[in-house]
Every structure is written in C-alpha cells, then in structure tokens.
N, C-alpha and C. Protein backbone atom coordinates (compact mmCIF):
# COMPACT_ATOMS: atom_id res chain seq x y z
N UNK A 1 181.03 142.42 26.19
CA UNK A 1 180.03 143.43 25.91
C UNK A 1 180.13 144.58 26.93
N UNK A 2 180.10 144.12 28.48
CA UNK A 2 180.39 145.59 29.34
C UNK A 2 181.33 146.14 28.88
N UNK A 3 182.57 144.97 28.55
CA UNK A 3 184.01 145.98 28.43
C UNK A 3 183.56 146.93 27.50
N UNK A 4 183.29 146.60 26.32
CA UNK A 4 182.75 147.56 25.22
C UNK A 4 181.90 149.05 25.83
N UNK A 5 181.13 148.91 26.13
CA UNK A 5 180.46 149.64 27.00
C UNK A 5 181.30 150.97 27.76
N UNK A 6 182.16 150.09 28.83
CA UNK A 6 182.80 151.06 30.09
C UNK A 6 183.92 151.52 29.22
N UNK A 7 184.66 150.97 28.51
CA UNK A 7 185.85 151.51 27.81
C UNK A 7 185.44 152.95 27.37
N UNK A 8 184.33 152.29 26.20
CA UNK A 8 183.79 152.67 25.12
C UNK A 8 183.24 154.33 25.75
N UNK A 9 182.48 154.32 26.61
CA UNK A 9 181.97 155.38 26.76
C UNK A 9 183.00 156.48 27.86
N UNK A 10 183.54 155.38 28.84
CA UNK A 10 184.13 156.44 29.89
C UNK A 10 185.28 156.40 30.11
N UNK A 11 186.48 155.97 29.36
CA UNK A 11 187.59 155.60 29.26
C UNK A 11 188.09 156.81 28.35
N UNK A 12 189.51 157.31 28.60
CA UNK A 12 189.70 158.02 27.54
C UNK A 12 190.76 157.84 26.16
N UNK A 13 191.13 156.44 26.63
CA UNK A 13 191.82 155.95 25.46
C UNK A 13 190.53 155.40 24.52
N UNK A 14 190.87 155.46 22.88
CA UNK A 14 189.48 155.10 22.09
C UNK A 14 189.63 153.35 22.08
N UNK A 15 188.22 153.01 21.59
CA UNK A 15 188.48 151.32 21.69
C UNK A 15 189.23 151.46 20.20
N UNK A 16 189.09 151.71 19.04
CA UNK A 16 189.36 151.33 17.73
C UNK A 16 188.68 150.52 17.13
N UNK A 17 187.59 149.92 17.54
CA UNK A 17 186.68 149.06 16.78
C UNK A 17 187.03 149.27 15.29
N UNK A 18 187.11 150.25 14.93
CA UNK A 18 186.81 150.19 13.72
C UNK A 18 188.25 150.46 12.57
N UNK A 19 188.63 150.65 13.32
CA UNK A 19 190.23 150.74 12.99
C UNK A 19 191.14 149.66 12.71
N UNK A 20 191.98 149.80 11.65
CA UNK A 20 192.74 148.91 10.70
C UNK A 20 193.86 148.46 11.86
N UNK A 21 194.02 147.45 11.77
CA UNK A 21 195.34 146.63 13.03
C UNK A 21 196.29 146.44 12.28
N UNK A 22 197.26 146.86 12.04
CA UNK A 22 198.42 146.66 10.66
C UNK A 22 199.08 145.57 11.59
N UNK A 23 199.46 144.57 11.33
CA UNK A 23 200.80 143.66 12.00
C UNK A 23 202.13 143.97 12.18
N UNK A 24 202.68 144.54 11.25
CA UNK A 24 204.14 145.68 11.36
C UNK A 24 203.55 146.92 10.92
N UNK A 25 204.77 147.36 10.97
CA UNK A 25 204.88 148.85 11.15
C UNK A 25 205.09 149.06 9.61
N UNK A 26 203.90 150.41 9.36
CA UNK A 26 204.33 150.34 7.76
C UNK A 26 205.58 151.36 7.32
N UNK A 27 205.70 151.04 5.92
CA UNK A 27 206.70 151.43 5.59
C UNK A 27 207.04 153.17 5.94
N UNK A 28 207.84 153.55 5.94
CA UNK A 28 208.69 155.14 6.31
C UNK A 28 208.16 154.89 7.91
N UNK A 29 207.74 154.11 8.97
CA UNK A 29 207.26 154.77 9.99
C UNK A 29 208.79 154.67 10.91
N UNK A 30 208.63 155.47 11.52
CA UNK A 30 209.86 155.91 12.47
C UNK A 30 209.84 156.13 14.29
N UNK A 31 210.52 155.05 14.66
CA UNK A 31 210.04 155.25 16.11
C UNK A 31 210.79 156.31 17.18
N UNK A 32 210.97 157.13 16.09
CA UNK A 32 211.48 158.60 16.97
C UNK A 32 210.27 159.46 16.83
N UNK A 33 209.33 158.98 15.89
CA UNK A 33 208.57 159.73 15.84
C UNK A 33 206.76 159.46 15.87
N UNK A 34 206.44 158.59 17.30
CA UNK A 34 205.77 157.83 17.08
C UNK A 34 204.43 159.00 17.52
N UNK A 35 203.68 158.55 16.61
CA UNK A 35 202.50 158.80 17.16
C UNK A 35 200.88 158.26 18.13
N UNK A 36 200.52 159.00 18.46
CA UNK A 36 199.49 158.05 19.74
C UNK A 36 198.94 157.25 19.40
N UNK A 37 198.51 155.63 19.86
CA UNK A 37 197.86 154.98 19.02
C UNK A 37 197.41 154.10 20.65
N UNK A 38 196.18 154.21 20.50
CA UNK A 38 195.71 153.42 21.43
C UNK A 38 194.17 152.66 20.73
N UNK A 39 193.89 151.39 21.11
CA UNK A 39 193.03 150.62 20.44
C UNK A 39 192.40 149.43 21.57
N UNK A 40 191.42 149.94 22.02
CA UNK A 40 191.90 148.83 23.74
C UNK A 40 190.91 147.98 22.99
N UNK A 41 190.53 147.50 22.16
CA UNK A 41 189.67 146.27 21.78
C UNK A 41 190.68 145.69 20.83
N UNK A 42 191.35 146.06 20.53
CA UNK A 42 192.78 144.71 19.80
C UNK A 42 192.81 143.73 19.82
N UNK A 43 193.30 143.37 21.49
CA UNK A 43 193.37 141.75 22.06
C UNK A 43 191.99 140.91 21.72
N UNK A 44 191.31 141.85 21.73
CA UNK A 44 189.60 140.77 21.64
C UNK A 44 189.24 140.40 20.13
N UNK A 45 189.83 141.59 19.76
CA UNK A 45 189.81 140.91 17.92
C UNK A 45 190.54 140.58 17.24
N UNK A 46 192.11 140.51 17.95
CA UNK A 46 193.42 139.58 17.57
C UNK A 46 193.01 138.15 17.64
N UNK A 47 192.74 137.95 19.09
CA UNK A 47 192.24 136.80 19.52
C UNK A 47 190.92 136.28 19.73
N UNK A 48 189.85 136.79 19.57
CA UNK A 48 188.36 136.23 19.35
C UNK A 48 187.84 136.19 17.82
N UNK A 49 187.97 136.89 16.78
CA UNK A 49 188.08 136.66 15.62
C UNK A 49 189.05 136.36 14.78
N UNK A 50 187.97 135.91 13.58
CA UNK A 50 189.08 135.27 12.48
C UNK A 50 189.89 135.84 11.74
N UNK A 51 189.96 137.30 11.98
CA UNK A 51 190.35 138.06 10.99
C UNK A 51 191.56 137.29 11.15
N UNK A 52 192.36 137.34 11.75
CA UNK A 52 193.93 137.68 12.43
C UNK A 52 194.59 135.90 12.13
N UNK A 53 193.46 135.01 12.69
CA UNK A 53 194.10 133.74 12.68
C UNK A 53 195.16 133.24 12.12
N UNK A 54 195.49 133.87 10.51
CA UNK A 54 196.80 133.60 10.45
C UNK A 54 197.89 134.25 10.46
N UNK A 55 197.99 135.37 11.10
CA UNK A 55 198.82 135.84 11.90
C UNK A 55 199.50 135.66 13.52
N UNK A 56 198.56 134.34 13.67
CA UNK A 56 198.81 133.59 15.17
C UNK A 56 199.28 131.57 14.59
N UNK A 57 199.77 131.72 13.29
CA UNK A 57 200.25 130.53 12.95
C UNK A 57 201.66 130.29 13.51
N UNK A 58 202.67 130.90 14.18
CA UNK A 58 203.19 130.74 14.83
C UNK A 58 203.48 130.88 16.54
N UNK A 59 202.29 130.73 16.65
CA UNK A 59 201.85 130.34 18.50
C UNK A 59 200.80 129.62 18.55
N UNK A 60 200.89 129.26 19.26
CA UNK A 60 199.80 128.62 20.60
C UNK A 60 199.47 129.17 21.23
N UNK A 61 198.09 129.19 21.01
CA UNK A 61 197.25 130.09 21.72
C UNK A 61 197.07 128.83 23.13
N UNK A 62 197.73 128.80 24.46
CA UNK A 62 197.32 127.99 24.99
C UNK A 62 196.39 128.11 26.37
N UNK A 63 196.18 129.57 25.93
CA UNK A 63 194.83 130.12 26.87
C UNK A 63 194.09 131.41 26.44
N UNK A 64 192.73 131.34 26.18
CA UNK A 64 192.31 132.84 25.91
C UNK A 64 191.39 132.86 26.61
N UNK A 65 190.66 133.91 27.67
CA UNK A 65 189.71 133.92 28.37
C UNK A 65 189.07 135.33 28.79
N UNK A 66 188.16 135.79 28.74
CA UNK A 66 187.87 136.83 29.41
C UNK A 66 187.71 136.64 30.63
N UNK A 67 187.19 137.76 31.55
CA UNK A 67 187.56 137.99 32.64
C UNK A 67 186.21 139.26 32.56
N UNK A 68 185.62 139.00 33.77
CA UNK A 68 184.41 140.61 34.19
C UNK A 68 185.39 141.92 34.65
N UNK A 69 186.09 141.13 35.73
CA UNK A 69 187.20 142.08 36.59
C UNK A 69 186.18 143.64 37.06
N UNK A 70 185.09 143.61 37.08
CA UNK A 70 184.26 144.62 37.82
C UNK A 70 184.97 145.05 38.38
N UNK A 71 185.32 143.98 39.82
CA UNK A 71 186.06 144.88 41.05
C UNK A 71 187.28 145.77 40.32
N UNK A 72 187.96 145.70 39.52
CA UNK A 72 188.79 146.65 38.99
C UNK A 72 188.19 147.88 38.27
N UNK A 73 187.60 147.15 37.22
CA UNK A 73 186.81 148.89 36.52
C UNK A 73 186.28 149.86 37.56
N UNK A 74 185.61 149.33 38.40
CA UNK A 74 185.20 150.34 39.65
C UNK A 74 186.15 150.50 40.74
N UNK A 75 187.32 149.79 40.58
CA UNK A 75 188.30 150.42 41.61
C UNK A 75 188.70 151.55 41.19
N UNK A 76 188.56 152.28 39.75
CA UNK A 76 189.14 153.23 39.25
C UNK A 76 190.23 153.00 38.62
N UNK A 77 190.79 152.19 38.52
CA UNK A 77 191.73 151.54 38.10
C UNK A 77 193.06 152.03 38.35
N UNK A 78 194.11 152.13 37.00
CA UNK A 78 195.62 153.48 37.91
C UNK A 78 195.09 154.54 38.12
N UNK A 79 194.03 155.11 37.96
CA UNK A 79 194.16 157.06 38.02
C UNK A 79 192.76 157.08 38.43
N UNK A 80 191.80 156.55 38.43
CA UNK A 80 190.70 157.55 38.84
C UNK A 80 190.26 156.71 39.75
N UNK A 81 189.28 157.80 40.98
CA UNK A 81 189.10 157.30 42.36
C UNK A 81 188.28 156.00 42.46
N UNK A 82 188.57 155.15 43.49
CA UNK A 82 187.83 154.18 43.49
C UNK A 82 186.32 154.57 43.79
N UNK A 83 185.09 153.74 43.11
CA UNK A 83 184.02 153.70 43.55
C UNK A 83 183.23 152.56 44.31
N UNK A 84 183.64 152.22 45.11
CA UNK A 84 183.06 151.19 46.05
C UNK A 84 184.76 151.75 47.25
N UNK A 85 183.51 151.11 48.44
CA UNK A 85 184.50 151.24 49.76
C UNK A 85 185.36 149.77 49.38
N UNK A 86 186.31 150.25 50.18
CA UNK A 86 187.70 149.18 50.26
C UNK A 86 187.21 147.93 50.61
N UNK A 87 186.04 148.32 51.62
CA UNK A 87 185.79 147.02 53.14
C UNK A 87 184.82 146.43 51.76
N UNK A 88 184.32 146.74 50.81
CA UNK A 88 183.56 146.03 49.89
C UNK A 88 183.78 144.57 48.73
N UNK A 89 185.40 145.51 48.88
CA UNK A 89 186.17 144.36 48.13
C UNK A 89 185.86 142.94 47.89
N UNK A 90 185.80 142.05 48.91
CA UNK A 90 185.21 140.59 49.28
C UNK A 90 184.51 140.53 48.52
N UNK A 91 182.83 141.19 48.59
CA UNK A 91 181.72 141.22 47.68
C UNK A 91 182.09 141.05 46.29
N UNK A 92 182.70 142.52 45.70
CA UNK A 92 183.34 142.65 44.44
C UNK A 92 183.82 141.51 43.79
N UNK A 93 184.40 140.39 44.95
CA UNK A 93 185.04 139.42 43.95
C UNK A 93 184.35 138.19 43.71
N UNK A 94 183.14 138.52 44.64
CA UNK A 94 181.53 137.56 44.47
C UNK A 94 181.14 137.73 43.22
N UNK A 95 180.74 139.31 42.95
CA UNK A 95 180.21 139.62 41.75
C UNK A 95 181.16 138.88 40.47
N UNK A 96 182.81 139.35 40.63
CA UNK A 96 183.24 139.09 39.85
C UNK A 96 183.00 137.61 39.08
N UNK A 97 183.09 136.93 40.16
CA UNK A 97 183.01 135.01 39.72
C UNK A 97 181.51 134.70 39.20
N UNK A 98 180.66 135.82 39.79
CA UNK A 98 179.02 135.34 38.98
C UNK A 98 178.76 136.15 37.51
N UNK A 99 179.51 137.18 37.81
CA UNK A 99 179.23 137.46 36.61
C UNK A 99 180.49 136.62 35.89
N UNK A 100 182.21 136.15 35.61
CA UNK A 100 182.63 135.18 35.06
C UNK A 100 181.73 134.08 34.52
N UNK A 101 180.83 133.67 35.05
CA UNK A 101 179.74 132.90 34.38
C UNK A 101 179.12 132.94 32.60
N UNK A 102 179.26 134.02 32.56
CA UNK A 102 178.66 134.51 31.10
C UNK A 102 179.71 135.82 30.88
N UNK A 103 180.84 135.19 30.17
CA UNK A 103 182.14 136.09 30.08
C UNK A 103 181.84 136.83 29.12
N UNK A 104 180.81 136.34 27.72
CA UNK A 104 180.68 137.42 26.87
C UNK A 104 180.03 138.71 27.06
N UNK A 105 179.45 138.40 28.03
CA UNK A 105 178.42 139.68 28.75
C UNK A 105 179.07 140.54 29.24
N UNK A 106 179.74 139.89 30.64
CA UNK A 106 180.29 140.72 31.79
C UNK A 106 181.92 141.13 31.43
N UNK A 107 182.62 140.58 30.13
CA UNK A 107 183.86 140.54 30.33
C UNK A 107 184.42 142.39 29.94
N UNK A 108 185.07 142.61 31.13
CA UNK A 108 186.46 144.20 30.31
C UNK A 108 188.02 143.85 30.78
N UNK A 109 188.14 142.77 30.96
CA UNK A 109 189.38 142.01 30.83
C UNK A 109 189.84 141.05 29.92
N UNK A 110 191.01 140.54 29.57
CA UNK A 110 191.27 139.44 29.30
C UNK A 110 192.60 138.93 28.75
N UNK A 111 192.64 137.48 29.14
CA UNK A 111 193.75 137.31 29.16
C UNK A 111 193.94 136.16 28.80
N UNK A 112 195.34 136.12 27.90
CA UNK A 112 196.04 135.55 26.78
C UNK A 112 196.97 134.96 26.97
N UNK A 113 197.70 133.52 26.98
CA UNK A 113 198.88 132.64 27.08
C UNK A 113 198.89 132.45 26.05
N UNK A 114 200.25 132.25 25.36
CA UNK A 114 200.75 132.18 24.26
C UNK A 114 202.11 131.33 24.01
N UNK A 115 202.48 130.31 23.28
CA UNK A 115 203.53 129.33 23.70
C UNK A 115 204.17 129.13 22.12
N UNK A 116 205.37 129.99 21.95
CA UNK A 116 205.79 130.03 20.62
C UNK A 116 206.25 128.57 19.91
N UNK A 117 205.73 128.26 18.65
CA UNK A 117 206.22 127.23 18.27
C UNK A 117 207.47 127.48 17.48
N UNK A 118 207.59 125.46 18.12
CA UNK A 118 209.49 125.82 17.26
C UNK A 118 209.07 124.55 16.47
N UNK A 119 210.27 124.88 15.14
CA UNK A 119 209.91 123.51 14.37
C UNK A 119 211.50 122.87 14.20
C-alpha cells in the first residue's frame, strides 16, 4: 500500500495499475523501435494476483515477499537526494523490520525467487 502511494504520487515512472501486461511482445512490434514502457506495479500483480497464475506454470515461485525498504525510498534512491542524515541509517533499518511486520501496509519493495521447472 505505501509502495502504491510513494511510487504512485512522487515517482516519475507511472505505476500502470491499470494497464494491460501482454506476456510477449505483440505482433509487428520491433525492438529497434521500442517504445517507453514503464509499469512499476507489474511484479506485485504478476505475482500477488491471480490474473497471471498461469503464466507462472512453468516456475516455482520459491519465494515472494515484500519488503517496506523505507530506508531506501527516503535515501532517494539512484537520483534524488537523500532525506534522512547518513548517521540515521541504523534507525532506518529499525523502522524497516517494524514496519516488515505488516508487509501489506508498509511494503515498496519486493522480491521474487523463481526456480524453472524441468520435466
């Protein structure tokens, strides 16, 4: 839900909520000629809903988890300035593990293991 939130409002890639996730690439598309496509809520609805499920019939999902990762969104992340002092860090990763507690709340991370099956 934060992730939604911090992406959502102050991020400048769009989340895509609402936007169609094609699995391949449709037909005529050409990767000389790609156009921008950014969707930062994907992973959460590849892998937290059912839409997709059988499009993950060939893996193992053998970890899915969110993550708060605060101390990162407010580090600024690659490009914009950090907001908390450095010497704060420690704290940050207090917050991080209490808020980990209730991942649907606090989560704007997350992360995915995946273990291809062979038959």
């Amino acid at each position: 839900m934060l992730g939604f939130v911090v992406f959502g409002l102050f991020h400048h890639e769009p989340l895509g909520m609402k936007d169609p996730i094609h699995w391949s690439a449709p037909d005529g598309w050409n990767p000389d000629i790609i156009d921008y496509y950014a969707a930062q809520a994907n992973a959460s609805r590849i892998f937290f809903d059912q839409e997709f499920k059988n499009h993950l019939s060939q893996w193992n999902v053998k970890t899915k988890r969110r993550l708060s990762a605060i101390s990162y969104v407010l580090s600024g992340g690659y490009s914009k300035p950090q907001l908390y002092p450095t010497v704060a860090f420690p704290m940050m990763r207090v917050i991080d593990r209490i808020c980990d507690v209730i991942p649907a709340l606090f989560s704007t991370r997350l992360v995915v293991v995946l273990e291809k099956v062979t038959f």
